[in-house]
Protein backbone atom coordinates (compact mmCIF):
# COMPACT_ATOMS: atom_id res chain seq x y z
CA UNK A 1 -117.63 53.75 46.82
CA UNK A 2 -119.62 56.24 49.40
CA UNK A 3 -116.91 58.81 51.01
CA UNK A 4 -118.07 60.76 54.05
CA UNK A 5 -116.97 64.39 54.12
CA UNK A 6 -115.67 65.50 57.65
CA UNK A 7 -112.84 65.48 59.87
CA UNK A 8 -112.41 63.23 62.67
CA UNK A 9 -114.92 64.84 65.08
CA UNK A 10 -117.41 62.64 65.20
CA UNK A 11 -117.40 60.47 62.61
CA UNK A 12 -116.18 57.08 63.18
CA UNK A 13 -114.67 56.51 59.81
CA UNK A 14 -114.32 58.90 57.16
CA UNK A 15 -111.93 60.67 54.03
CA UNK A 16 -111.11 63.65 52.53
CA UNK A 17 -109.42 64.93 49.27
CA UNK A 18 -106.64 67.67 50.60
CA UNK A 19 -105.57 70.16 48.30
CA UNK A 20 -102.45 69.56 46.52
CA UNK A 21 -100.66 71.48 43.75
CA UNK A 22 -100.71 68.86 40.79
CA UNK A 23 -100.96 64.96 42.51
CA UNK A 24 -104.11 63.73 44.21
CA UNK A 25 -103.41 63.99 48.03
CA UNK A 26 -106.06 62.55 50.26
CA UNK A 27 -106.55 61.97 53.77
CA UNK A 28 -108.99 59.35 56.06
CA UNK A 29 -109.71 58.11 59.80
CA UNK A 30 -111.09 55.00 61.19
CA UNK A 31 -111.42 53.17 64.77
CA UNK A 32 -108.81 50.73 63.23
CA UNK A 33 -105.79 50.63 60.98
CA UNK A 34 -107.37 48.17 58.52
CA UNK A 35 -110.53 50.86 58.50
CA UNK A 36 -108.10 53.57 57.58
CA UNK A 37 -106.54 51.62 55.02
CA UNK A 38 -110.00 50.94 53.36
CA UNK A 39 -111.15 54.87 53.80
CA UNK A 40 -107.90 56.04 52.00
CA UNK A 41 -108.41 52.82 48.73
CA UNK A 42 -112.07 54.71 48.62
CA UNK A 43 -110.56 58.10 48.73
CA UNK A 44 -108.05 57.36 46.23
CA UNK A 45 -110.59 55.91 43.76
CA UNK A 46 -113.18 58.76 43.92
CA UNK A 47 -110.75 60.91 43.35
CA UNK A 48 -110.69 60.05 39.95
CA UNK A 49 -113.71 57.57 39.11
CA UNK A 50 -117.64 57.48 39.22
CA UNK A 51 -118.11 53.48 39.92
CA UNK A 52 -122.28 54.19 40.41
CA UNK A 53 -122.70 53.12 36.53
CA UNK A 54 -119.57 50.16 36.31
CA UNK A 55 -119.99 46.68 35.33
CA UNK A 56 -119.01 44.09 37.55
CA UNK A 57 -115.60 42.12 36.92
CA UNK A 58 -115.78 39.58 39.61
CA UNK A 59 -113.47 39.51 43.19
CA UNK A 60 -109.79 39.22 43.79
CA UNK A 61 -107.35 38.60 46.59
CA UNK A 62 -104.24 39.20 47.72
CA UNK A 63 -102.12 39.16 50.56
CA UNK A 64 -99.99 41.97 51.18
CA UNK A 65 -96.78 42.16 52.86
CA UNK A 66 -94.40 44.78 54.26
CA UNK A 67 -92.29 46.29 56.83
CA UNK A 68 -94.89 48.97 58.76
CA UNK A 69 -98.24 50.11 58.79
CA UNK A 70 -97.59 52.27 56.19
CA UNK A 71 -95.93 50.56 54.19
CA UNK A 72 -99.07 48.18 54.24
CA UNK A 73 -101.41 51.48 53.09
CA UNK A 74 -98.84 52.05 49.49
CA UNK A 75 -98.74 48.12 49.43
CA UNK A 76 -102.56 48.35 49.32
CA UNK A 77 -102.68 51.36 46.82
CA UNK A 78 -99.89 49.76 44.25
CA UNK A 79 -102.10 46.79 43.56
CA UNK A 80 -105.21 48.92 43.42
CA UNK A 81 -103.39 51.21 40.46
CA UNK A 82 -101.50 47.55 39.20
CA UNK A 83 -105.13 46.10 38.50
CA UNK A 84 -106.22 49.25 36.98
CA UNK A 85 -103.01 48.60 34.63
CA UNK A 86 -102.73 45.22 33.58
CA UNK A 87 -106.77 44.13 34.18
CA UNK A 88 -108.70 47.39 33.86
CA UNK A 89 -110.43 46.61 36.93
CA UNK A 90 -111.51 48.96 39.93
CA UNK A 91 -112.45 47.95 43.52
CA UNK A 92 -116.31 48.46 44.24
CA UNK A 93 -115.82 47.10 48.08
CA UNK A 94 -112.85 45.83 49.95
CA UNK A 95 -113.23 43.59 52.88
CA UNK A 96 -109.61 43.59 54.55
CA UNK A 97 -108.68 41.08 57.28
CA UNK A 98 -106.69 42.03 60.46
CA UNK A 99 -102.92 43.28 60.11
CA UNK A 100 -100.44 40.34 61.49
CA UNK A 101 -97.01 40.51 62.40
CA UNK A 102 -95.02 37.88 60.21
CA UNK A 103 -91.45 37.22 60.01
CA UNK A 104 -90.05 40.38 60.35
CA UNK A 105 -92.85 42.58 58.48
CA UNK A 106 -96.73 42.74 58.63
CA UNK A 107 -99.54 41.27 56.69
CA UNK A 108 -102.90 41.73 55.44
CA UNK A 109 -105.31 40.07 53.56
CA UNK A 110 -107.28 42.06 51.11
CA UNK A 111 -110.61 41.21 49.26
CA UNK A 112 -111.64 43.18 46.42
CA UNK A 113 -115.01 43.56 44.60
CA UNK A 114 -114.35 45.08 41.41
CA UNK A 115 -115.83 46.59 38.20
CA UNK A 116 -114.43 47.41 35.00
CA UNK A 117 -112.81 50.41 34.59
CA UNK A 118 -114.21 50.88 30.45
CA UNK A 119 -117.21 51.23 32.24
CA UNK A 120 -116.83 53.69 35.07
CA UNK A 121 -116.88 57.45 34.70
CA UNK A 122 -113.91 59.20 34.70
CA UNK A 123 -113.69 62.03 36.74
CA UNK A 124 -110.06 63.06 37.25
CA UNK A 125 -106.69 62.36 36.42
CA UNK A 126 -105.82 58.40 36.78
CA UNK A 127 -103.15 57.65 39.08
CA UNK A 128 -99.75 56.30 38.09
CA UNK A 129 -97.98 55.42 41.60
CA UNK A 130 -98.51 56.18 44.71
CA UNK A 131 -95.67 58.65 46.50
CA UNK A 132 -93.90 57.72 49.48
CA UNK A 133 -93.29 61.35 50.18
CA UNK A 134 -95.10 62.33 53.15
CA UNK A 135 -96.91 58.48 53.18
CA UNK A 136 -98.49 58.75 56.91
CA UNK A 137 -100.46 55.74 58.86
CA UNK A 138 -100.44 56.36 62.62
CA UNK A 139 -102.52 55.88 65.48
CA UNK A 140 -103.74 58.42 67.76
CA UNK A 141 -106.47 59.04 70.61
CA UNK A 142 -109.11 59.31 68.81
CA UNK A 143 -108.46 56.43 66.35
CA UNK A 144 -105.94 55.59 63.26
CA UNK A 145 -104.91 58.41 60.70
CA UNK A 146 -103.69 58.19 57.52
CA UNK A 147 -102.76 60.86 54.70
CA UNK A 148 -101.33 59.49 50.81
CA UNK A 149 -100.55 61.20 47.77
CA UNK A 150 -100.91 59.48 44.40
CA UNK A 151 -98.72 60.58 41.23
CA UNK A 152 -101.29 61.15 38.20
């Protein structure tokens, strides 16, 4: 997956790896909340794996459903590091569809392209779960924010 190094001046979409002490901690911005969600899955994963080399391993779906925006982003993230788990498999691409309100939470559809994971370089530590400890999705002037740290 292509990050873009920046900030939020000027660049419509973008991520960032943040320092942190021993976790991977990484931040993104995007027009939308949906974009946002996609910068920080892309963050996340280049944190830790070169995908340029991986073999293909076909799409999934899912439909993802919580409480707040945020809890949409860790929602996201969980069955990122689940498929890594149980399938060995690593999104590529994501396509996500618009967030909807539902019966008292939010929803999102979520498209993944993904390769295997015996086939991708590793380049840092894997992540286990994804912390809920300073967990941030929030809109803004310029645009939708959003900051995660993953346990590795």
């Amino acid at each position: 997956m292509d990050g873009r190094e920046g900030g939020t001046n000027g660049a419509a979409s973008g991520h960032r790896t943040v320092p942190h002490t021993a976790d991977l901690q990484v931040e993104a911005w995007s027009p939308t909340a949906e974009g946002c969600i996609g910068e920080l899955v892309r963050a996340v994963v280049d944190g830790f794996a070169d995908l340029t080399a991986a073999r293909p391993a076909g799409e999934r779906a899912c439909t993802v459903v919580a409480a707040s925006d945020a809890d949409l982003l860790a929602g996201v993230l969980e069955e990122v590091i689940y498929r890594m788990d149980a399938n060995g498999e690593l999104p590529t691409a994501l396509a996500l569809g618009t967030i909807h309100d539902a019966d008292g939470g939010r929803t999102l559809e979520v498209r993944f392209r993904m390769a295997d994971t015996a086939t991708a370089a590793l380049v840092g530590a894997v992540p286990k779960a994804v912390s809920l400890h300073g967990l941030d999705l929030r809109s803004g002037p310029g645009g939708w924010t959003g900051r995660v740290t993953v346990d590795v």
